[in-house]
PDB file of N, CA and C in Angstrom:
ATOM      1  N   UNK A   1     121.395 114.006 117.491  1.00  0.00           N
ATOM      2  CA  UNK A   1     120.055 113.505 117.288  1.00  0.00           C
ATOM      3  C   UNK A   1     119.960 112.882 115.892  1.00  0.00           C
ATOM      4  N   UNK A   2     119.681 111.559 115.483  1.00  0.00           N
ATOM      5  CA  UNK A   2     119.760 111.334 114.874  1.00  0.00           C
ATOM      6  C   UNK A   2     117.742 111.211 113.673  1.00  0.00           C
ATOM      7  N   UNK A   3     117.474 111.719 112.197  1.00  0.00           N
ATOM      8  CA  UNK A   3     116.783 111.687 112.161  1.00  0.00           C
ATOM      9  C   UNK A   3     116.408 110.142 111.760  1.00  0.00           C
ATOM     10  N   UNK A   4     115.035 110.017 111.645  1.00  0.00           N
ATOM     11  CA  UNK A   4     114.287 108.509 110.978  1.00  0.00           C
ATOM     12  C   UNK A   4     113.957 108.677 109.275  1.00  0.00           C
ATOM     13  N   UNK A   5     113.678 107.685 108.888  1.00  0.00           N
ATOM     14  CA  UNK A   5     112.700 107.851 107.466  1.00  0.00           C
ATOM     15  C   UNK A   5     112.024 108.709 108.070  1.00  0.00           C
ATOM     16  N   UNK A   6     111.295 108.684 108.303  1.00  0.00           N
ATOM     17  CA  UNK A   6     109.579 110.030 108.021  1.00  0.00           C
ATOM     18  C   UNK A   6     110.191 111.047 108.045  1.00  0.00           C
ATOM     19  N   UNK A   7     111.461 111.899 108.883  1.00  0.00           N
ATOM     20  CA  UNK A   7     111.837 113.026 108.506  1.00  0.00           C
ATOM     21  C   UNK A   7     112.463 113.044 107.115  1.00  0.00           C
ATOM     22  N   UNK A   8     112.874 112.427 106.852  1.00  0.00           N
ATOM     23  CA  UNK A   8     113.635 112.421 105.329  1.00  0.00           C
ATOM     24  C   UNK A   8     112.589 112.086 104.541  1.00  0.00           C
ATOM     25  N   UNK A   9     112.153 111.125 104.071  1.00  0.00           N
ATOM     26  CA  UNK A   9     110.775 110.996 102.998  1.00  0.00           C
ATOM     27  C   UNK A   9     110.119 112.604 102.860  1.00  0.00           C
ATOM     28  N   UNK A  10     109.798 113.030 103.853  1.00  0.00           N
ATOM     29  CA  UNK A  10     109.095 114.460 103.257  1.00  0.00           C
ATOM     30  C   UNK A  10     109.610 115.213 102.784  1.00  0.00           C
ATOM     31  N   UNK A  11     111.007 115.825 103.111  1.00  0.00           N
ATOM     32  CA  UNK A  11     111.785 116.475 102.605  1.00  0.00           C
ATOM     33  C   UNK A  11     112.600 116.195 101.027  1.00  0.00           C
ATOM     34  N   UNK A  12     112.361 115.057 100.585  1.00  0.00           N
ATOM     35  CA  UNK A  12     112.597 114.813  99.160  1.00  0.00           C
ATOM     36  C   UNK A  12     111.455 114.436  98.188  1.00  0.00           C
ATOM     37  N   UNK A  13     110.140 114.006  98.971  1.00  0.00           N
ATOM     38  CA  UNK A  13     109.081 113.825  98.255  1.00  0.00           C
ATOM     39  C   UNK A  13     107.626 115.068  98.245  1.00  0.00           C
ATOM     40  N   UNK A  14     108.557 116.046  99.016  1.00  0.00           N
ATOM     41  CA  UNK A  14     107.134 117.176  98.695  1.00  0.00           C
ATOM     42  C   UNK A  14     107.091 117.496  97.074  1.00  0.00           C
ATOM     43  N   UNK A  15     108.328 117.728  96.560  1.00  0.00           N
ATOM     44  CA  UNK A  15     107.744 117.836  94.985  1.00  0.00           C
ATOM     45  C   UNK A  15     107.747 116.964  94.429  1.00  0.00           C
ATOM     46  N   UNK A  16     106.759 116.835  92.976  1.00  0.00           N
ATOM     47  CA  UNK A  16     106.314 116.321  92.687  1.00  0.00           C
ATOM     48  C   UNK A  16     107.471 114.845  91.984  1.00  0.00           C
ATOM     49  N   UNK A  17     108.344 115.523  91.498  1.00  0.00           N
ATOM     50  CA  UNK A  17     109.537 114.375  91.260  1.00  0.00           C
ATOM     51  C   UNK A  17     110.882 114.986  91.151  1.00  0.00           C
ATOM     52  N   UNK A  18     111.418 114.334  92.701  1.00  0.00           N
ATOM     53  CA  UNK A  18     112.407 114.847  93.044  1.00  0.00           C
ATOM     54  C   UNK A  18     113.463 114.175  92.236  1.00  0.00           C
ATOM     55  N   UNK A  19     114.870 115.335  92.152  1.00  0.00           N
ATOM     56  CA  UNK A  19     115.663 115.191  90.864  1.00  0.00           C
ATOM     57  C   UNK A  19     116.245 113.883  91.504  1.00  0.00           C
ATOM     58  N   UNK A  20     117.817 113.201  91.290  1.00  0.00           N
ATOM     59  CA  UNK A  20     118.552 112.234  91.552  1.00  0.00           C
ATOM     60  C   UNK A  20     119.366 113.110  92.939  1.00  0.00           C
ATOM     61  N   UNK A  21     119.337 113.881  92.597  1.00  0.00           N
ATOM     62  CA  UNK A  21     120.996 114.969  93.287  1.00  0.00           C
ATOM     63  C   UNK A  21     120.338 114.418  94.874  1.00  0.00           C
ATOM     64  N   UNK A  22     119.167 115.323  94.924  1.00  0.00           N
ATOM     65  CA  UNK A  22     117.913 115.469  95.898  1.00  0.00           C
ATOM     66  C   UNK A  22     117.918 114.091  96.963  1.00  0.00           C
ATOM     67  N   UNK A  23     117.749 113.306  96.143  1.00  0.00           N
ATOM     68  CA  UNK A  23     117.156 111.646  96.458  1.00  0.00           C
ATOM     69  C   UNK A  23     118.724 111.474  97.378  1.00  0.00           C
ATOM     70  N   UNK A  24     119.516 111.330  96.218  1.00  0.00           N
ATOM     71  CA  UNK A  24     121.237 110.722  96.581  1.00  0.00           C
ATOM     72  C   UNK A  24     121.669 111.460  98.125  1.00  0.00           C
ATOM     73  N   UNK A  25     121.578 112.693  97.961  1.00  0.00           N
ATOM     74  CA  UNK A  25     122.117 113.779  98.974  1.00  0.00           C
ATOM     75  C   UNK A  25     121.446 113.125 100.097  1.00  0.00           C
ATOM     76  N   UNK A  26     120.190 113.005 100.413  1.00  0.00           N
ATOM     77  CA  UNK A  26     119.279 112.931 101.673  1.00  0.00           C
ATOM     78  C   UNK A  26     119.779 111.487 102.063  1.00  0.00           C
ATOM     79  N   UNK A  27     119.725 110.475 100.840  1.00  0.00           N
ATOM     80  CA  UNK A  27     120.257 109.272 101.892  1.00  0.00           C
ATOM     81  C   UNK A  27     121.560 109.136 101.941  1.00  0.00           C
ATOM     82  N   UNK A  28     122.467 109.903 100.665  1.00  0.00           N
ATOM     83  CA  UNK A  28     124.015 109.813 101.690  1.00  0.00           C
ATOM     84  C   UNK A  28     124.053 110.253 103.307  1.00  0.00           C
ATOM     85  N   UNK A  29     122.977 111.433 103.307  1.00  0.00           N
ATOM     86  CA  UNK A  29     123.151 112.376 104.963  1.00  0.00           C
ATOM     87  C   UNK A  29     122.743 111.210 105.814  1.00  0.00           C
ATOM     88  N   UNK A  30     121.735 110.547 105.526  1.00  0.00           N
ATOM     89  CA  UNK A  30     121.196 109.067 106.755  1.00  0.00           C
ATOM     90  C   UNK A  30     122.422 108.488 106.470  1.00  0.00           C
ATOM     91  N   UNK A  31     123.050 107.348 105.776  1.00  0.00           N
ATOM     92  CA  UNK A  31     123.808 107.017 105.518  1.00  0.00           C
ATOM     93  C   UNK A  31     125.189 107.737 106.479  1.00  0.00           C
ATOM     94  N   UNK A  32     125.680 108.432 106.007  1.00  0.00           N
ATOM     95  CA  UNK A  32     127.037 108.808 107.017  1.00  0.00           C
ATOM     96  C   UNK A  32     126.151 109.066 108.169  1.00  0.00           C
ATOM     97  N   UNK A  33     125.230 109.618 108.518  1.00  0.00           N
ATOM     98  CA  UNK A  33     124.163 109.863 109.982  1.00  0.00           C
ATOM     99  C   UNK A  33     124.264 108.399 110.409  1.00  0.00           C
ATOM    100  N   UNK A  34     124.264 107.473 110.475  1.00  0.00           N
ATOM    101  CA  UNK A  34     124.570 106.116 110.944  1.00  0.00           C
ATOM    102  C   UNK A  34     125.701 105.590 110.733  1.00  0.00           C
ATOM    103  N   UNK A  35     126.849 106.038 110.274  1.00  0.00           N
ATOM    104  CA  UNK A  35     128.198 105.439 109.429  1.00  0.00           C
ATOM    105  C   UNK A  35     127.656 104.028 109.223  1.00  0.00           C
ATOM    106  N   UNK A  36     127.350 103.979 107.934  1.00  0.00           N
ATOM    107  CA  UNK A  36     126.405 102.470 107.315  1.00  0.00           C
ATOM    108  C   UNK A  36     127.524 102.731 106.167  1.00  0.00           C
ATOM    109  N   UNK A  37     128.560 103.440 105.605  1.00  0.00           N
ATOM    110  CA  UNK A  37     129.446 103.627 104.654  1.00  0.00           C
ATOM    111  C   UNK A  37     130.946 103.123 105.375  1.00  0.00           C
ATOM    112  N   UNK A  38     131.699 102.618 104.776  1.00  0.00           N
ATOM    113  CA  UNK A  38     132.965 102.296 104.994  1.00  0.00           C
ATOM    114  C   UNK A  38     133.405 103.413 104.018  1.00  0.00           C
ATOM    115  N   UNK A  39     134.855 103.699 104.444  1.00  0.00           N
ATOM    116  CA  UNK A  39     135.317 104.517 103.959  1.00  0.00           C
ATOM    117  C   UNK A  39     135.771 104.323 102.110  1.00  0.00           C
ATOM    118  N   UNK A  40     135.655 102.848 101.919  1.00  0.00           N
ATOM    119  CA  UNK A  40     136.365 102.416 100.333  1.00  0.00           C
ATOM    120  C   UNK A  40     134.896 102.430  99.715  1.00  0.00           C
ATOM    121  N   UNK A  41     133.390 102.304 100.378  1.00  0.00           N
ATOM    122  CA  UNK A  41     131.984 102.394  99.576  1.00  0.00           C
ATOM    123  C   UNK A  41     132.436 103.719  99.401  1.00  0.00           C
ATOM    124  N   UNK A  42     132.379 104.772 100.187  1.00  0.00           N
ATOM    125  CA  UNK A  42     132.065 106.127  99.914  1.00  0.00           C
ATOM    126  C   UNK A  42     132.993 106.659  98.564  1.00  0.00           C
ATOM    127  N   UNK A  43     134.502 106.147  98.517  1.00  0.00           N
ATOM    128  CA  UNK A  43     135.273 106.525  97.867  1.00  0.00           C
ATOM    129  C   UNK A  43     134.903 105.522  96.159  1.00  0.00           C
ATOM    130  N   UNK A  44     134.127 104.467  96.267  1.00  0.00           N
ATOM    131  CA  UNK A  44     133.849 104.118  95.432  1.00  0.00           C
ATOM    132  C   UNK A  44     132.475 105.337  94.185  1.00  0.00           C
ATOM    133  N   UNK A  45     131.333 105.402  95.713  1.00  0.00           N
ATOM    134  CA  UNK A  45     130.407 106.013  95.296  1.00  0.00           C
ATOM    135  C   UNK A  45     130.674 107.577  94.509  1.00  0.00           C
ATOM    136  N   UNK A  46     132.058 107.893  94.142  1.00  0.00           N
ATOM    137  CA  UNK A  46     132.178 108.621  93.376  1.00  0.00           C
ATOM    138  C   UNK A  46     132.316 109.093  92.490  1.00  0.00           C
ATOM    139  N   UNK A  47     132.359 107.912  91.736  1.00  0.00           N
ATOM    140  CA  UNK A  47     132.703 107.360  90.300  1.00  0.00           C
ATOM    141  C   UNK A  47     131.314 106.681  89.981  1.00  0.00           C
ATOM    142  N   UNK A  48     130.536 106.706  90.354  1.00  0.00           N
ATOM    143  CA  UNK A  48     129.081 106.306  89.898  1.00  0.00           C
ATOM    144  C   UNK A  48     128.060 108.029  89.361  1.00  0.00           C
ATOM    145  N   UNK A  49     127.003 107.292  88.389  1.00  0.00           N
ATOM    146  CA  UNK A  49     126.172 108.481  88.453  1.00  0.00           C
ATOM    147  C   UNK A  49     125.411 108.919  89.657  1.00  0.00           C
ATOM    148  N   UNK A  50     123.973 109.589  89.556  1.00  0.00           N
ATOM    149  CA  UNK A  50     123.554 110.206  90.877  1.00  0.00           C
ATOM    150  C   UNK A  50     122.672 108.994  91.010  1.00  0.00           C
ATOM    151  N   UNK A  51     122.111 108.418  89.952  1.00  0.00           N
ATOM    152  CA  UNK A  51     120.916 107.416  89.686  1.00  0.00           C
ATOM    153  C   UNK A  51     121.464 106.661  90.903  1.00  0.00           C
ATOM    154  N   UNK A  52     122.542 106.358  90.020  1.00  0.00           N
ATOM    155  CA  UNK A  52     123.291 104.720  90.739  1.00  0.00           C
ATOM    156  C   UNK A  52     123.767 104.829  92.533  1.00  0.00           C
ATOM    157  N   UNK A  53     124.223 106.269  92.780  1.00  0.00           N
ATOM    158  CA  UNK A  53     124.374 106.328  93.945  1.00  0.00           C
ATOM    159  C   UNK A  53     123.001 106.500  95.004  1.00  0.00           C
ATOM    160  N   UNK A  54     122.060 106.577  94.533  1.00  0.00           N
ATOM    161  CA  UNK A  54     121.038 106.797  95.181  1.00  0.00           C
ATOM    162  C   UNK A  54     119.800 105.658  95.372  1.00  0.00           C
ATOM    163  N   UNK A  55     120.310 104.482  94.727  1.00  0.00           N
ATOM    164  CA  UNK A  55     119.648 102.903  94.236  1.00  0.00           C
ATOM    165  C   UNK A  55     120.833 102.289  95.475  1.00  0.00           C
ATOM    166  N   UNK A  56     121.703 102.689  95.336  1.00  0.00           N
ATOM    167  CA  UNK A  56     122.480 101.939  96.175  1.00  0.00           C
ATOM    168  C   UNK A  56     122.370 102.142  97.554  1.00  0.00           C
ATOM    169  N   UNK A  57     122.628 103.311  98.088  1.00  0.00           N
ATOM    170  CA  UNK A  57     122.581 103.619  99.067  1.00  0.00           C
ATOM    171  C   UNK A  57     120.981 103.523  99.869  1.00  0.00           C
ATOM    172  N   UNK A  58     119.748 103.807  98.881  1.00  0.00           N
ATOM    173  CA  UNK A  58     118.695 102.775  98.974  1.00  0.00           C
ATOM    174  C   UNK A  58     118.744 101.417  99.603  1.00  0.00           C
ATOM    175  N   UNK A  59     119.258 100.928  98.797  1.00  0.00           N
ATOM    176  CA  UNK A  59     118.785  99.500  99.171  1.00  0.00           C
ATOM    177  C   UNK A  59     120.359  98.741 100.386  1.00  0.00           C
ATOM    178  N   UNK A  60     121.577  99.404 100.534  1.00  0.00           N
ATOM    179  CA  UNK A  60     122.030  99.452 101.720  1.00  0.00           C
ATOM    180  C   UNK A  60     121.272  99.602 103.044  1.00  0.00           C
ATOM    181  N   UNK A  61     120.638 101.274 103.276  1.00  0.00           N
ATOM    182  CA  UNK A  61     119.832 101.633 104.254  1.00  0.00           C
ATOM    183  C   UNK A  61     118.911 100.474 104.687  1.00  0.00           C
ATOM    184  N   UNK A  62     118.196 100.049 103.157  1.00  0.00           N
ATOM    185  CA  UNK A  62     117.413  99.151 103.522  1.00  0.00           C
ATOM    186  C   UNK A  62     117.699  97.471 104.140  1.00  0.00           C
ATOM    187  N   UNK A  63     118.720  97.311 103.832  1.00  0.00           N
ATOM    188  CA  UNK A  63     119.486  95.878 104.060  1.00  0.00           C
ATOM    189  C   UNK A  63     119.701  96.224 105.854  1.00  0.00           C
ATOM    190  N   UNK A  64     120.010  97.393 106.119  1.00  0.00           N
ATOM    191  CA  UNK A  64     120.875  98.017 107.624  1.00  0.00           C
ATOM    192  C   UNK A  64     119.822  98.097 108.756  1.00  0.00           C
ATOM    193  N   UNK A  65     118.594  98.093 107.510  1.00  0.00           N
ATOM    194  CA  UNK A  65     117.140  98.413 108.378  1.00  0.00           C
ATOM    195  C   UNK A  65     117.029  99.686 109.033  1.00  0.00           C
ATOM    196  N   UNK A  66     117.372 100.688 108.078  1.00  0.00           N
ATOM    197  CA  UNK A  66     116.844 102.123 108.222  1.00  0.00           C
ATOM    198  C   UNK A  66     115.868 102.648 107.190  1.00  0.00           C
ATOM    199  N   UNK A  67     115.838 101.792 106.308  1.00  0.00           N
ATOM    200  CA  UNK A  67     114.611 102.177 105.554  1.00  0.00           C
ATOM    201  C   UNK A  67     113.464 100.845 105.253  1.00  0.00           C
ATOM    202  N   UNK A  68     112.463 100.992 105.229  1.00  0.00           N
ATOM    203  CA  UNK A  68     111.307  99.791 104.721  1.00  0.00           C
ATOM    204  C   UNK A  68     111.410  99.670 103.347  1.00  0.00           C
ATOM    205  N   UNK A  69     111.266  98.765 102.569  1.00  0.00           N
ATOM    206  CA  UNK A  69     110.809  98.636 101.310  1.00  0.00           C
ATOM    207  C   UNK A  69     109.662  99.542 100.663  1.00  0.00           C
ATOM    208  N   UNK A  70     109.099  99.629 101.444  1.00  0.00           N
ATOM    209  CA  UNK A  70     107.943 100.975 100.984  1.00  0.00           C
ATOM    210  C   UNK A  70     108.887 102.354 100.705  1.00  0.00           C
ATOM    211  N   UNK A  71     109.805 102.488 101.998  1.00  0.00           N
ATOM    212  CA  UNK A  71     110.147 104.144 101.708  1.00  0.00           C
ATOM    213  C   UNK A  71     111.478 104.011 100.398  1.00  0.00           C
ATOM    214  N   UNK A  72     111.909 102.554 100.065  1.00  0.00           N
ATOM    215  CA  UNK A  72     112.765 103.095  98.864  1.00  0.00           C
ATOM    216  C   UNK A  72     111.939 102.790  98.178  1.00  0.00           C
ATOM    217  N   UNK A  73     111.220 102.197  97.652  1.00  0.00           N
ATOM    218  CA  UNK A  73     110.218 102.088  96.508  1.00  0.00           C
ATOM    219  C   UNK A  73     109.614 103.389  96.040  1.00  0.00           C
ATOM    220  N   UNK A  74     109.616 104.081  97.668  1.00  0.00           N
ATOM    221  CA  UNK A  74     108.925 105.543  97.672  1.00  0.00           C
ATOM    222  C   UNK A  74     109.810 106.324  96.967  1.00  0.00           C
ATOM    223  N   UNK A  75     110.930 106.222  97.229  1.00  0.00           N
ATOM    224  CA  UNK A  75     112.101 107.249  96.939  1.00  0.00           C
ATOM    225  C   UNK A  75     112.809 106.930  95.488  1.00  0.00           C
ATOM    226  N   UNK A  76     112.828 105.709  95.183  1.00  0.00           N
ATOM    227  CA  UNK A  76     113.601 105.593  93.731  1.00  0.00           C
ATOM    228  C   UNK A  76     112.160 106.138  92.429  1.00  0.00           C
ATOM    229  N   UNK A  77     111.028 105.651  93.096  1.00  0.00           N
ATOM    230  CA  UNK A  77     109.819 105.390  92.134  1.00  0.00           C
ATOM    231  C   UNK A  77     110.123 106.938  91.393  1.00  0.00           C
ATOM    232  N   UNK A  78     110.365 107.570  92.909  1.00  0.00           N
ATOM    233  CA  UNK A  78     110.371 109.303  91.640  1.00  0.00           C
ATOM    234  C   UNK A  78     110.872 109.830  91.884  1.00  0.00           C
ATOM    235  N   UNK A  79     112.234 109.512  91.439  1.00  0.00           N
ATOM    236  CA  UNK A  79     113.389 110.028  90.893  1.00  0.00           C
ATOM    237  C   UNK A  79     113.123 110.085  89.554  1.00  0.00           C
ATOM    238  N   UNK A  80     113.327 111.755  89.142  1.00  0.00           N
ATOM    239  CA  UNK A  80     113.527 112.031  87.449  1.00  0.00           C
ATOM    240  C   UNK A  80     115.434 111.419  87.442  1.00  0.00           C
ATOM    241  N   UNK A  81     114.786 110.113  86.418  1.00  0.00           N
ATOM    242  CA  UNK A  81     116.393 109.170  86.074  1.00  0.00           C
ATOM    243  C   UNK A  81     115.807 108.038  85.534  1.00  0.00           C
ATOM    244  N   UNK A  82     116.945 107.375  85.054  1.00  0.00           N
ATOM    245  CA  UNK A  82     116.529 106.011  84.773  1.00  0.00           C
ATOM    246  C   UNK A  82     116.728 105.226  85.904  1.00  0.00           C
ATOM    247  N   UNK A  83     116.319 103.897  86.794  1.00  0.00           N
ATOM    248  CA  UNK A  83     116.961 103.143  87.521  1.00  0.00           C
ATOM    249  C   UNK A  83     117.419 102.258  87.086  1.00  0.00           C
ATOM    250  N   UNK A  84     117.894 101.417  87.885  1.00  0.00           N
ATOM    251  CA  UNK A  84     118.644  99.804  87.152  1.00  0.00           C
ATOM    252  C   UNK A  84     117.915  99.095  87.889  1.00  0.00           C
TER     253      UNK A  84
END
C-alpha cells in the first residue's frame, strides 16, 4: 500500500518545526516507496547534509509529481536548517 502526501505532511508537520533528520527520513521513505531514486542518487545522497538531502528529494518528488508545490514549500518552510 502505498502512502500519499497527506499521510506524510502530518506526520512531520505536527510539531511545531520539524528537525532536517525528520523532513529527510519521511521523503527518503516516499521516495524509495515509489523507487523515484536510482541506485547512484541514493549513493550520492550520502555525502550531502540532512538540509541538502531533504531540498532535494523535495523537489525530485515534486518534479515525479508526488508532491505539489504547496506540500514542499510546506515541508522545507520548517525545517530547523538553513536551505539553499
Amino acid at each position: 500500500m502505498h502512502r500519499t502526501s497527506e499521510d506524510i505532511l502530518p506526520e512531520i508537520t505536527d510539531r511545531q518545526r520539524p528537525g532536517a533528520d525528520d523532513v529527510a527520513s519521511a521523503l527518503l521513505n516516499l521516495a524509495i516507496r515509489h523507487q523515484t531514486l536510482s541506485r547512484e542518487e541514493a549513493r550520492e545522497l550520502v555525502k550531502w547534509d540532512l538540509v541538502t538531502i531533504a531540498e532535494y528529494l523535495a523537489l525530485l518528488l515534486e518534479q515525479r509529481g508526488l508532491l505539489s508545490a504547496d506540500d514542499v514549500c510546506e515541508m522545507l518552510g520548517g525545517t530547523n536548517g538553513p536551505c539553499h
